[in-house]
N, C-alpha and C. Protein backbone atom coordinates (compact mmCIF):
# COMPACT_ATOMS: atom_id res chain seq x y z
N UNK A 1 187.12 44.95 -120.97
CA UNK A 1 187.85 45.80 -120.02
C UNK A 1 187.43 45.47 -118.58
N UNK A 2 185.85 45.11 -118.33
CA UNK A 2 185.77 44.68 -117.06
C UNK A 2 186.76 43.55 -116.40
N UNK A 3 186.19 43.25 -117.21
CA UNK A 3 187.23 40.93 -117.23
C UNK A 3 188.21 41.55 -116.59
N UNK A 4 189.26 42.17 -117.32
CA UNK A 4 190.75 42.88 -116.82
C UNK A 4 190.68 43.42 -115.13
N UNK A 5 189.62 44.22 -114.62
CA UNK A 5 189.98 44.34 -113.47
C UNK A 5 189.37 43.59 -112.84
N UNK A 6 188.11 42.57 -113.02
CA UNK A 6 188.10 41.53 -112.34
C UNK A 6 189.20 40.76 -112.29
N UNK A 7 189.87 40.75 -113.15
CA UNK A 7 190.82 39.38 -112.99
C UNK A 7 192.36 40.13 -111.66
N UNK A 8 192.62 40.87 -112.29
CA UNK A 8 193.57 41.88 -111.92
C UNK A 8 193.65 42.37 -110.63
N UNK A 9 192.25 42.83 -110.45
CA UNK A 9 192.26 44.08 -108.82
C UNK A 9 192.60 43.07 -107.38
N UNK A 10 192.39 41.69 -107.45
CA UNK A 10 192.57 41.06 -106.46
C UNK A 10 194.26 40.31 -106.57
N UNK A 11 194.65 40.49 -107.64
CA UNK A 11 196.37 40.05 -107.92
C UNK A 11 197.19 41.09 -107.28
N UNK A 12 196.43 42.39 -107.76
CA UNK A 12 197.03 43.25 -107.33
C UNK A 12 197.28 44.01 -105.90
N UNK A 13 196.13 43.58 -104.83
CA UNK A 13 195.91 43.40 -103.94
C UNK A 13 196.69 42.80 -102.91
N UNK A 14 196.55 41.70 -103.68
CA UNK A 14 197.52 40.95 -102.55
C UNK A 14 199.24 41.31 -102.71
N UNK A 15 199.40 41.43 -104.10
CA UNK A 15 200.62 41.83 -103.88
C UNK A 15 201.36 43.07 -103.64
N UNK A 16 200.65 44.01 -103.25
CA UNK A 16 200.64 45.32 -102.29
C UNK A 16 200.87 44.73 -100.34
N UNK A 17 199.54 43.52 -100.19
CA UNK A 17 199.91 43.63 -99.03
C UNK A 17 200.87 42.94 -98.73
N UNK A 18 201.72 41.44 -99.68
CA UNK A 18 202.43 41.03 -99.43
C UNK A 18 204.07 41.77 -99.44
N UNK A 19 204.08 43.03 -100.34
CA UNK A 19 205.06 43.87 -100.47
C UNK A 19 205.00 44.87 -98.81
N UNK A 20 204.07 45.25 -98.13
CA UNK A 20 203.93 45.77 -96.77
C UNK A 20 204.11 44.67 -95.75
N UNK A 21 203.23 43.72 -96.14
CA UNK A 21 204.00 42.49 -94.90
C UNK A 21 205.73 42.32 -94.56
N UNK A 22 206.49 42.21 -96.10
CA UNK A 22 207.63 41.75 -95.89
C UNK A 22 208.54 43.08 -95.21
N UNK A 23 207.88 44.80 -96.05
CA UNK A 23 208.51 45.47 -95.61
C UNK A 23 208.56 45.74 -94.30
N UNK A 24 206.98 45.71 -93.75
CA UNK A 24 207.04 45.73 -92.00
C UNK A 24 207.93 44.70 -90.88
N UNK A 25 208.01 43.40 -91.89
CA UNK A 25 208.64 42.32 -91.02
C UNK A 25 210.30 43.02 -91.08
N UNK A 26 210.87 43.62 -91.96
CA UNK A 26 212.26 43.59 -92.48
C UNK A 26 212.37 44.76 -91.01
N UNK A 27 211.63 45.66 -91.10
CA UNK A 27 211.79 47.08 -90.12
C UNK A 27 210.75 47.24 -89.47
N UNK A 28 210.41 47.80 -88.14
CA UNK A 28 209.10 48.26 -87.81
C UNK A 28 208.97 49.81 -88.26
N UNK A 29 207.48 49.57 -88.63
CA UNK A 29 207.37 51.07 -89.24
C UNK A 29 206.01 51.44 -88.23
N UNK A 30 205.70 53.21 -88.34
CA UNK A 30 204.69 53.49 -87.85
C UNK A 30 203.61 52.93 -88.95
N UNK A 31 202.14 52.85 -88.56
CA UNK A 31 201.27 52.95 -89.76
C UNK A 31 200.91 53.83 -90.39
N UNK A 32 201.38 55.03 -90.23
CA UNK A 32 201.19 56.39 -91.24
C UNK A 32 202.27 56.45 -92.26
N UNK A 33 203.60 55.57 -92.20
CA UNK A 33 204.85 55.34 -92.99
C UNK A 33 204.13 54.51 -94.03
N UNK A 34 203.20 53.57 -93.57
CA UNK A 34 203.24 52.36 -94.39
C UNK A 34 201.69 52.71 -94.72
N UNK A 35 200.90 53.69 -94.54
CA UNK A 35 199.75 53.80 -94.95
C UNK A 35 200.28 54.95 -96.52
N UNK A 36 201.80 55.14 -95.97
CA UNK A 36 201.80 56.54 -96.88
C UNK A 36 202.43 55.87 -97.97
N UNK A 37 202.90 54.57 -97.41
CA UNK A 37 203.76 53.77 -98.90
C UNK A 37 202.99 53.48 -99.95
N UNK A 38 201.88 52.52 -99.21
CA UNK A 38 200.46 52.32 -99.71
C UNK A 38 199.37 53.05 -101.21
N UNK A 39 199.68 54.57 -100.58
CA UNK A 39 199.20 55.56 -101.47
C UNK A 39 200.15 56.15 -102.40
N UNK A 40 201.74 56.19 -102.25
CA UNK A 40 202.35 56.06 -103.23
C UNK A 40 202.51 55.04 -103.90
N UNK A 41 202.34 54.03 -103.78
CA UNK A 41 202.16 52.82 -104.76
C UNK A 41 200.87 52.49 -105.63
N UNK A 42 200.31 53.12 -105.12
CA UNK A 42 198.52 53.50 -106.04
C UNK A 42 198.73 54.39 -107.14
N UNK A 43 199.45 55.64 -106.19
CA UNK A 43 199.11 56.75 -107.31
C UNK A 43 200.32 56.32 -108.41
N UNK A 44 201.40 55.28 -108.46
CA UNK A 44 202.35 55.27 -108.93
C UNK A 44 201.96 54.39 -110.33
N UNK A 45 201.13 53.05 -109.73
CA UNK A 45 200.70 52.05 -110.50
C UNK A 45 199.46 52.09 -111.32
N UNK A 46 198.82 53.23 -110.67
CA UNK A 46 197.03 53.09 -111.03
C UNK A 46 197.02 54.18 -111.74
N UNK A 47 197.12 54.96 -110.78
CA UNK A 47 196.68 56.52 -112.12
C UNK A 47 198.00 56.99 -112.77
C-alpha cells in the first residue's frame, strides 16, 4: 500500500497542477477561485 502512494502522490500532483495551469491560461482567475478548485478536487478524488 505504501509503493501505491509513492508511486501515485507525485502523478497525481502534477496532474492537478497541470489541470490549474491550463485552466488559468484558458481564463484569468482570482487565487481563491483556483485555490478553491484545488480543494474540491482533493476532497472529490482523495477522500
Amino acid at each position: 500500500m505504501d509503493q501505491e502512494i509513492i508511486i501515485f502522490a507525485p502523478i497525481f500532483a502534477v496532474l492537478i497542477g497541470f489541470m490549474v495551469y491550463k485552466i488559468s491560461k484558458k481564463r484569468k482567475r482570482s487565487a481563491k477561485s483556483i485555490y478553491k478548485l484545488i480543494d474540491d478536487l482533493e476532497k472529490k478524488y482523495i477522500y
